[in-house]
N, C-alpha and C. Protein backbone atom coordinates (compact mmCIF):
# COMPACT_ATOMS: atom_id res chain seq x y z
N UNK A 1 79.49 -121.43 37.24
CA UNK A 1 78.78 -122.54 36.62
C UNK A 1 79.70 -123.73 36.35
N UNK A 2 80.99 -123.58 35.87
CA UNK A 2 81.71 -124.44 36.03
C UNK A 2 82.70 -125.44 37.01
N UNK A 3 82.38 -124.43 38.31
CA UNK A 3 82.86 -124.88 39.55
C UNK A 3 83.25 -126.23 39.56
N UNK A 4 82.03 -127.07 39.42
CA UNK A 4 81.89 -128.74 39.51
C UNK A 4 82.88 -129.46 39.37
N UNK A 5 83.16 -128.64 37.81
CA UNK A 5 83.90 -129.53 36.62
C UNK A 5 85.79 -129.08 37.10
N UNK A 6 85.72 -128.08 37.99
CA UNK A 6 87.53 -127.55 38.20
C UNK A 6 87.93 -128.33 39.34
N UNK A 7 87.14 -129.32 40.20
CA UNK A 7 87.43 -129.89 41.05
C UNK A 7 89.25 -130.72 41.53
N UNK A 8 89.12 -131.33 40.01
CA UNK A 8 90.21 -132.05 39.60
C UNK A 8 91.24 -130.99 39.25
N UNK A 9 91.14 -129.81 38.68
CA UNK A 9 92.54 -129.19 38.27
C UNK A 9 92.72 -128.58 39.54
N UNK A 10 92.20 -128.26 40.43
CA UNK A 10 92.26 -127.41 41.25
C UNK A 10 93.20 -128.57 42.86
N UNK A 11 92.66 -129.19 42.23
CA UNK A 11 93.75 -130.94 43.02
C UNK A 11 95.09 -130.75 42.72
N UNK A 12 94.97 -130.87 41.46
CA UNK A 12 96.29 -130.94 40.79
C UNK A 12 97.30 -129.51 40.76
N UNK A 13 96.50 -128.22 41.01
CA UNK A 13 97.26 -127.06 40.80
C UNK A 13 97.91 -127.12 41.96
N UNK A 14 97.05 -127.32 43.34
CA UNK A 14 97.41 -127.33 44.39
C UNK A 14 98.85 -128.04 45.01
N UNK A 15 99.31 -129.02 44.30
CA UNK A 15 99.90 -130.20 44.48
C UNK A 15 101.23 -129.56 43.63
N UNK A 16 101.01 -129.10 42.16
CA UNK A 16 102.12 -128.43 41.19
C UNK A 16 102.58 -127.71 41.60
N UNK A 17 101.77 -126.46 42.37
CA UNK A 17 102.36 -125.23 42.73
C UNK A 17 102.93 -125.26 44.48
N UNK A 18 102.85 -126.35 45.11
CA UNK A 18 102.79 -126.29 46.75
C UNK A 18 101.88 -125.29 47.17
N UNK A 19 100.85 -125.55 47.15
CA UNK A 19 100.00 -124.23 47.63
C UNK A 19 100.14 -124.79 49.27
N UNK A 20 100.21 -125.90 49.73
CA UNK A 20 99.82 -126.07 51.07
C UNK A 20 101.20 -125.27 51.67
N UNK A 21 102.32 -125.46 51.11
CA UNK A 21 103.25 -124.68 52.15
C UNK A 21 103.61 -123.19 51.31
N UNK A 22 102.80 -123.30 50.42
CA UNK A 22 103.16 -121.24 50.27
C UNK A 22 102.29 -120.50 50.67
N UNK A 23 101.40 -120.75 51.72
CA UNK A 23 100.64 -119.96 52.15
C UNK A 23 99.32 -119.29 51.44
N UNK A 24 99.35 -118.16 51.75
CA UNK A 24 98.69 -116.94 51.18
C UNK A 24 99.32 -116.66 49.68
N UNK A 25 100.51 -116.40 49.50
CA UNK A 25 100.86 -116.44 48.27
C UNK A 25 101.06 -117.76 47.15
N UNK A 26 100.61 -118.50 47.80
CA UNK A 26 100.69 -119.78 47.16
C UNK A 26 98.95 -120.13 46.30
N UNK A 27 98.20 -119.48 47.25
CA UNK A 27 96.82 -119.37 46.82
C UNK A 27 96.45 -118.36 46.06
N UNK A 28 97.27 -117.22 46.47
CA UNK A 28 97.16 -116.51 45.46
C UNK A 28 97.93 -116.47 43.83
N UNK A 29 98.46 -117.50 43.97
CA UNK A 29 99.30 -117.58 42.72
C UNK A 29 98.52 -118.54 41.79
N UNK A 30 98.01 -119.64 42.79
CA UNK A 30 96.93 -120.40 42.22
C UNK A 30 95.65 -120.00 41.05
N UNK A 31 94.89 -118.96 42.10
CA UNK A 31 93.75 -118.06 41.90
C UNK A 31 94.34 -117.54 40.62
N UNK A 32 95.21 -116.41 40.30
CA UNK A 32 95.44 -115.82 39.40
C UNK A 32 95.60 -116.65 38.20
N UNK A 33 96.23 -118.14 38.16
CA UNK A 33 96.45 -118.84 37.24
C UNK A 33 95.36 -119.37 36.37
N UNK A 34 94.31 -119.60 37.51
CA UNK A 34 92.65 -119.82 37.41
C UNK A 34 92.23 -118.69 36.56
N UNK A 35 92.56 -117.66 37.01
CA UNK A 35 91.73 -116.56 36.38
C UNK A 35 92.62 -115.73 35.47
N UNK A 36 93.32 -116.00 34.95
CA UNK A 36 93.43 -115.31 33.89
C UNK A 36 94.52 -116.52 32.66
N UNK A 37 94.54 -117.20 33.18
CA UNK A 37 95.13 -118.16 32.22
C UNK A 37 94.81 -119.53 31.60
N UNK A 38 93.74 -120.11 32.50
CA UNK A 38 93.36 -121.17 32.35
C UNK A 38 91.74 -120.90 32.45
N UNK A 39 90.99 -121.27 31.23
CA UNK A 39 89.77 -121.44 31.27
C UNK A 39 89.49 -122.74 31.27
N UNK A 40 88.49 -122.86 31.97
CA UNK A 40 87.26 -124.15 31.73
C UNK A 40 86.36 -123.85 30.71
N UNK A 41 85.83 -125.03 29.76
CA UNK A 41 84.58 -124.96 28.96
C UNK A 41 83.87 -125.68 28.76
N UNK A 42 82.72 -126.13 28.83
CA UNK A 42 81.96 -127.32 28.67
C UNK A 42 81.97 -127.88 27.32
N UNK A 43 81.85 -129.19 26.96
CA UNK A 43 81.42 -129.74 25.50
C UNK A 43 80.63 -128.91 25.06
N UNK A 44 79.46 -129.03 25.84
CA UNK A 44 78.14 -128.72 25.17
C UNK A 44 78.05 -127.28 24.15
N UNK A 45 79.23 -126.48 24.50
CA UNK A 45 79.26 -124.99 23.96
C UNK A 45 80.52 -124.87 22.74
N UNK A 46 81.21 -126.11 22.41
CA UNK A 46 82.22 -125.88 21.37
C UNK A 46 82.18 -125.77 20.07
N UNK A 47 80.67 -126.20 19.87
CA UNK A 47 80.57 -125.96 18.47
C UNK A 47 80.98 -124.81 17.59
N UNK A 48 81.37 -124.66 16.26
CA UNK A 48 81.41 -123.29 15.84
C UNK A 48 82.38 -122.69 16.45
N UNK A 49 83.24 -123.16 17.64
CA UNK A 49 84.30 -122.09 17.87
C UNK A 49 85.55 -122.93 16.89
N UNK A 50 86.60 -121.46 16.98
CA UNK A 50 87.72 -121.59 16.53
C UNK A 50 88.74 -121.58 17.47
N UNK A 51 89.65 -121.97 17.54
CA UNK A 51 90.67 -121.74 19.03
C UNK A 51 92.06 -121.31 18.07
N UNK A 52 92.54 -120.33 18.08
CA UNK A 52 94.16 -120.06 17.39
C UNK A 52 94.90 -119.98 18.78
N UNK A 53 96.50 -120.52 18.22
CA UNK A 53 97.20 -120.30 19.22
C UNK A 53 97.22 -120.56 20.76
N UNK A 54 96.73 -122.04 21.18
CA UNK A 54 96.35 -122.37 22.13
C UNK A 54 96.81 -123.62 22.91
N UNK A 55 96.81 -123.90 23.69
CA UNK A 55 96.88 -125.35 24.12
C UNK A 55 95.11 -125.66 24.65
N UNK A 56 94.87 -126.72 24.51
CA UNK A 56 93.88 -127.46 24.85
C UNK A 56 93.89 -128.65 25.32
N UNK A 57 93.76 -128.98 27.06
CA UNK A 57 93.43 -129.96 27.59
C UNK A 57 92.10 -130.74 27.69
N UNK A 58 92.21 -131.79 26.70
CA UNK A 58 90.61 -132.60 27.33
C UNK A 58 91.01 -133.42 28.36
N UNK A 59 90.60 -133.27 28.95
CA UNK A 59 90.49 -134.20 30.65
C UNK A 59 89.21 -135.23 30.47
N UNK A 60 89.85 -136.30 30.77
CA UNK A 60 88.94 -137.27 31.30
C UNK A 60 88.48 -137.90 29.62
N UNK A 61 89.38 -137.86 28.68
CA UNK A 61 89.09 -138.15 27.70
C UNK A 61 88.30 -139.87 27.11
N UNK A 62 88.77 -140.62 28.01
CA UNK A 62 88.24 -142.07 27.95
C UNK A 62 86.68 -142.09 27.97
N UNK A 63 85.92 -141.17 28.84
CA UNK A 63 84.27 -141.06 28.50
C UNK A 63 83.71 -139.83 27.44
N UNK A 64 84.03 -139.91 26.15
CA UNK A 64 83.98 -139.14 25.41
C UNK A 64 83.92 -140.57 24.25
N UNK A 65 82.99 -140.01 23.27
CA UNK A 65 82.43 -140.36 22.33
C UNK A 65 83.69 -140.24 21.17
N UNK A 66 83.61 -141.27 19.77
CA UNK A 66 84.28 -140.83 18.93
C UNK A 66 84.01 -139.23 18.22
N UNK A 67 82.49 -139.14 18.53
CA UNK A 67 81.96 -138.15 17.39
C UNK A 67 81.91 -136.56 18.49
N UNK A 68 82.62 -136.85 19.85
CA UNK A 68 82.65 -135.77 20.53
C UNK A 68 84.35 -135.58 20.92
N UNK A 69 84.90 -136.42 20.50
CA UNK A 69 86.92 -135.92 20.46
C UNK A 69 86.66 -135.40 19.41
N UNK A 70 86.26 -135.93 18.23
CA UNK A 70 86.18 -135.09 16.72
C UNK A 70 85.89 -133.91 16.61
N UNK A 71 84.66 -133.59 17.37
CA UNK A 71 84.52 -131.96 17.68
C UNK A 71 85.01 -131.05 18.27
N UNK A 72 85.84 -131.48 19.56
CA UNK A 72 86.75 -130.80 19.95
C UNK A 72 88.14 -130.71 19.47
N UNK A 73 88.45 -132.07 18.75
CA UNK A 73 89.49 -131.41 17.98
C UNK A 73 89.33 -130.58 17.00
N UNK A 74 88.63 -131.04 16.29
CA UNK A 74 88.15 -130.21 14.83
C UNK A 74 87.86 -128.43 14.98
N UNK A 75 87.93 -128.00 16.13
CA UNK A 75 88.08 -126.64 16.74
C UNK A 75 89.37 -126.42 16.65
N UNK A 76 90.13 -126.70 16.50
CA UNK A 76 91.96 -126.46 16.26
C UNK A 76 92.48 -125.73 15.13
N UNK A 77 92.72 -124.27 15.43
CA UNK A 77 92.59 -123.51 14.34
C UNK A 77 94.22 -123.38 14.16
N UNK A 78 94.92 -122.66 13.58
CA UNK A 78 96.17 -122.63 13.33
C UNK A 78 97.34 -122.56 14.97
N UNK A 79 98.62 -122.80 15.32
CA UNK A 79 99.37 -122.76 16.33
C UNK A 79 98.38 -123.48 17.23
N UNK A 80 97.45 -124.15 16.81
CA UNK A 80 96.88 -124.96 18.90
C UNK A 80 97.17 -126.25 18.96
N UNK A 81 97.85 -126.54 20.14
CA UNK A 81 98.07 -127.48 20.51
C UNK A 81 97.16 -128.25 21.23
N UNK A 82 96.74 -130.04 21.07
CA UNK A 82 95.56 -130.51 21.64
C UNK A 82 96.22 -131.96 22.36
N UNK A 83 95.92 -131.50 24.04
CA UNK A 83 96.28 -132.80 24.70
C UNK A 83 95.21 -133.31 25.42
N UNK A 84 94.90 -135.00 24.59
CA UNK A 84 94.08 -135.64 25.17
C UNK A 84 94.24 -136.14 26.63
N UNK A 85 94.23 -136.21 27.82
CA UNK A 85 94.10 -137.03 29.00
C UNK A 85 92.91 -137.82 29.15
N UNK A 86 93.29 -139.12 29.77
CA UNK A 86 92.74 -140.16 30.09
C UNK A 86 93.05 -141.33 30.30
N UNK A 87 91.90 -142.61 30.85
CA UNK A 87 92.98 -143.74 31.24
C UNK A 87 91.80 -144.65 30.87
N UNK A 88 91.42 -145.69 29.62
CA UNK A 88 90.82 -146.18 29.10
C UNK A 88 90.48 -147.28 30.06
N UNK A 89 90.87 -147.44 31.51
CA UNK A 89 90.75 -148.65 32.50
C UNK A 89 89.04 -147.89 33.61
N UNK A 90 89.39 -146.54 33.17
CA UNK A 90 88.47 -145.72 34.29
C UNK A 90 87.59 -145.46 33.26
N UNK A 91 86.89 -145.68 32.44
CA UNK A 91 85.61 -145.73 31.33
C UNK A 91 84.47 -145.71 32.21
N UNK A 92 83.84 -144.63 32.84
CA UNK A 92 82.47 -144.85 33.13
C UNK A 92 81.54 -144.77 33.31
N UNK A 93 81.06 -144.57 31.53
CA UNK A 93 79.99 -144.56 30.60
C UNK A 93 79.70 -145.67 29.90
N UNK A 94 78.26 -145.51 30.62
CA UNK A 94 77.86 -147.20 30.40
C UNK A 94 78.07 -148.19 28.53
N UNK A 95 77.89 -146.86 27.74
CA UNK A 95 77.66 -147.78 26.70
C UNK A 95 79.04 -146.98 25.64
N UNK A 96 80.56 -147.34 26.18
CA UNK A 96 81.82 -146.87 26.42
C UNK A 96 82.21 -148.30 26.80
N UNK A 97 83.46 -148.88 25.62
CA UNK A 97 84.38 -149.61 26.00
C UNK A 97 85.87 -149.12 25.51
N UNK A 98 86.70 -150.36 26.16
CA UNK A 98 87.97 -149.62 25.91
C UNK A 98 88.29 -149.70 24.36
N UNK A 99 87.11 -150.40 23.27
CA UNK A 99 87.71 -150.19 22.10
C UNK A 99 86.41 -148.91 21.54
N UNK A 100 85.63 -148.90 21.93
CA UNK A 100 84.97 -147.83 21.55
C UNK A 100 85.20 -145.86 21.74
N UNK A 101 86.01 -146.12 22.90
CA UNK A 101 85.68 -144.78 23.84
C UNK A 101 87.04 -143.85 22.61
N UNK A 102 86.35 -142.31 23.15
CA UNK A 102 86.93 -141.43 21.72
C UNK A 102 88.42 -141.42 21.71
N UNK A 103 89.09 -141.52 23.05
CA UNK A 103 90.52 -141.68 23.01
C UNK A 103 90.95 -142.80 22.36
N UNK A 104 90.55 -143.91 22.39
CA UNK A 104 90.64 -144.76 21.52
C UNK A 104 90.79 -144.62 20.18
N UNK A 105 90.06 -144.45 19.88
CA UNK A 105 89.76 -143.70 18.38
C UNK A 105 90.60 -142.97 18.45
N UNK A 106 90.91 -141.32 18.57
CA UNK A 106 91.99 -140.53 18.28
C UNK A 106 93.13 -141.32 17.98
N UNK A 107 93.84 -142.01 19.08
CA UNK A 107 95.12 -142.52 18.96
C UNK A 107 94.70 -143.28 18.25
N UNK A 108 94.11 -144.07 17.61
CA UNK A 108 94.09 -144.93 16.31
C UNK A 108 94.12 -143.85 15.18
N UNK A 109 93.28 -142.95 15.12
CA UNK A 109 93.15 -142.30 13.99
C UNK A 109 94.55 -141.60 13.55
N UNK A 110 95.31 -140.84 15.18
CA UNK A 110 96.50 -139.92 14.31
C UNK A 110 97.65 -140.95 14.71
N UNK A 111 97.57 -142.30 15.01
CA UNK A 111 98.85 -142.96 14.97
C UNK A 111 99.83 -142.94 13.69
N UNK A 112 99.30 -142.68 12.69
CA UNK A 112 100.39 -142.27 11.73
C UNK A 112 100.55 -140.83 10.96
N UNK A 113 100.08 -139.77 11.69
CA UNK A 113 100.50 -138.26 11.43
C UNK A 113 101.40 -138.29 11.82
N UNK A 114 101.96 -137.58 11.20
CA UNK A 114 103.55 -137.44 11.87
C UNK A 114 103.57 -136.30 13.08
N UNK A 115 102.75 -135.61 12.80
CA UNK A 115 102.54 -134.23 13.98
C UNK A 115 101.99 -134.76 15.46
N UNK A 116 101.84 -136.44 15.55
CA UNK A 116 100.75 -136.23 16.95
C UNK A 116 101.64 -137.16 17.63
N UNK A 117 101.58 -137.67 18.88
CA UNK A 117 102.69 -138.48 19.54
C UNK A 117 101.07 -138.94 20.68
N UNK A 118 101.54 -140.20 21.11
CA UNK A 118 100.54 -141.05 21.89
C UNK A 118 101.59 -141.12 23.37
N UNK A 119 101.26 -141.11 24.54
CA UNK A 119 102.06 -141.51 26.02
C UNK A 119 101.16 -142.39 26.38
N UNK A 120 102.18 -143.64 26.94
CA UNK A 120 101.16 -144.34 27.68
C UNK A 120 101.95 -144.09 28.95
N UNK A 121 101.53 -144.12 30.33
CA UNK A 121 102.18 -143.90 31.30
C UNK A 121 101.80 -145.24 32.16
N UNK A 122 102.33 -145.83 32.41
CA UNK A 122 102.77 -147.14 33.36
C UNK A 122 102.11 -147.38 34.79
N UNK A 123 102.00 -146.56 35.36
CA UNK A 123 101.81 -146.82 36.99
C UNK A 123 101.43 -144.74 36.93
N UNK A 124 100.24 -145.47 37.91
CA UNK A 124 99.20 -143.81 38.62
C UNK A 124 100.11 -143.90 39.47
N UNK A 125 99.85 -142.65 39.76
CA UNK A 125 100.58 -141.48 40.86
C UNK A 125 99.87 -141.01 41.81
N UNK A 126 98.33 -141.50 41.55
CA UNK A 126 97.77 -141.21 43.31
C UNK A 126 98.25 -141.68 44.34
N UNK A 127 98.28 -142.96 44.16
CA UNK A 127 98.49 -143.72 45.83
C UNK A 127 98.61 -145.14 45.42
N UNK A 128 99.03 -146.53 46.37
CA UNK A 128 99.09 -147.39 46.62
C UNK A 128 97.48 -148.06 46.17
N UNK A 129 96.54 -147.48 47.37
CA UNK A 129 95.58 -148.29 46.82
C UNK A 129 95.03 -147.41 46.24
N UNK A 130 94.64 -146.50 45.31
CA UNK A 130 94.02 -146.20 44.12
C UNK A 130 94.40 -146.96 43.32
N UNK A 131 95.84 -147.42 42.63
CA UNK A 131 96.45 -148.34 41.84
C UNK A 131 95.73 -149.67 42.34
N UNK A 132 95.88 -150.03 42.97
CA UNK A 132 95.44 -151.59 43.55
C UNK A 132 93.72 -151.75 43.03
N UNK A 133 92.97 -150.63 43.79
CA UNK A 133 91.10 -150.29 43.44
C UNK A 133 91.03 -150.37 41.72
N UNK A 134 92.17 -149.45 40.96
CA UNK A 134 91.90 -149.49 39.49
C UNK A 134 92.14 -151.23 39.09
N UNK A 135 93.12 -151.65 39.45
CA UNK A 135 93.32 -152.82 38.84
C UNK A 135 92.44 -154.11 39.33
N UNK A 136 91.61 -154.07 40.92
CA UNK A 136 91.23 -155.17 40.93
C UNK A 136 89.36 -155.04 41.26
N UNK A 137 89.35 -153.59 40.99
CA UNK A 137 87.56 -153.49 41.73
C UNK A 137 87.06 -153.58 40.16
């Protein structure tokens, strides 16, 4: 059911781990990482959970609501660690700006905890013109 949504890590595992030149064992190292270490979960089902001892990636955090980072953080039970990803230029949800959208908010909200740290990263790492498409389409 979540297939859809692993599209993107499954880009990125591929690329971390060299799956294209490790073969068979390269996919299989992949797979296993998929399945027993890394879950996917939808928003729609976080309510009411607790997460101890965890890391937590939100992906794609720039189309996310203030009142839906809040809920997924607010699941952060003791030892979990919570990393927002996103790029407030790629917003696109229609009624989402770059001062509205929930990453926004977060990094405003824990800019002065002392426990949380903000990255801005400079220049994408896809390609030439992906960089060029973000900045001028």
């Amino acid at each position: 059911k979540m297939t859809p949504w692993m599209g993107a890590l499954m880009d990125n595992l591929e690329v971390l781990h060299g799956v294209q030149e490790g073969g068979s064992f390269g996919h299989g190292a992949t797979d296993d990482l998929l399945k027993n270490k890394i879950k996917i979960r939808s928003l729609n089902f976080m309510r009411g959970r607790t997460f101890l001892n965890r890391y937590i990636i939100i992906d794609e955090a720039q189309n996310l609501t203030s009142k839906q980072i809040k809920t997924l953080v607010t699941r952060a039970g003791p030892g979990t660690k919570i990393i927002c990803l996103g790029d407030i230029k790629q917003i696109d949800t229609p009624y989402l700006s770059e001062t509205t959208a929930g990453l926004t908010f977060a990094v405003d909200r824990f800019k002065a905890w002392q426990h949380s740290a903000h990255i801005t990263l400079t220049r994408g790492e896809r390609s030439r013109l992906a960089y060029y498409a973000a900045e001028h389409l």
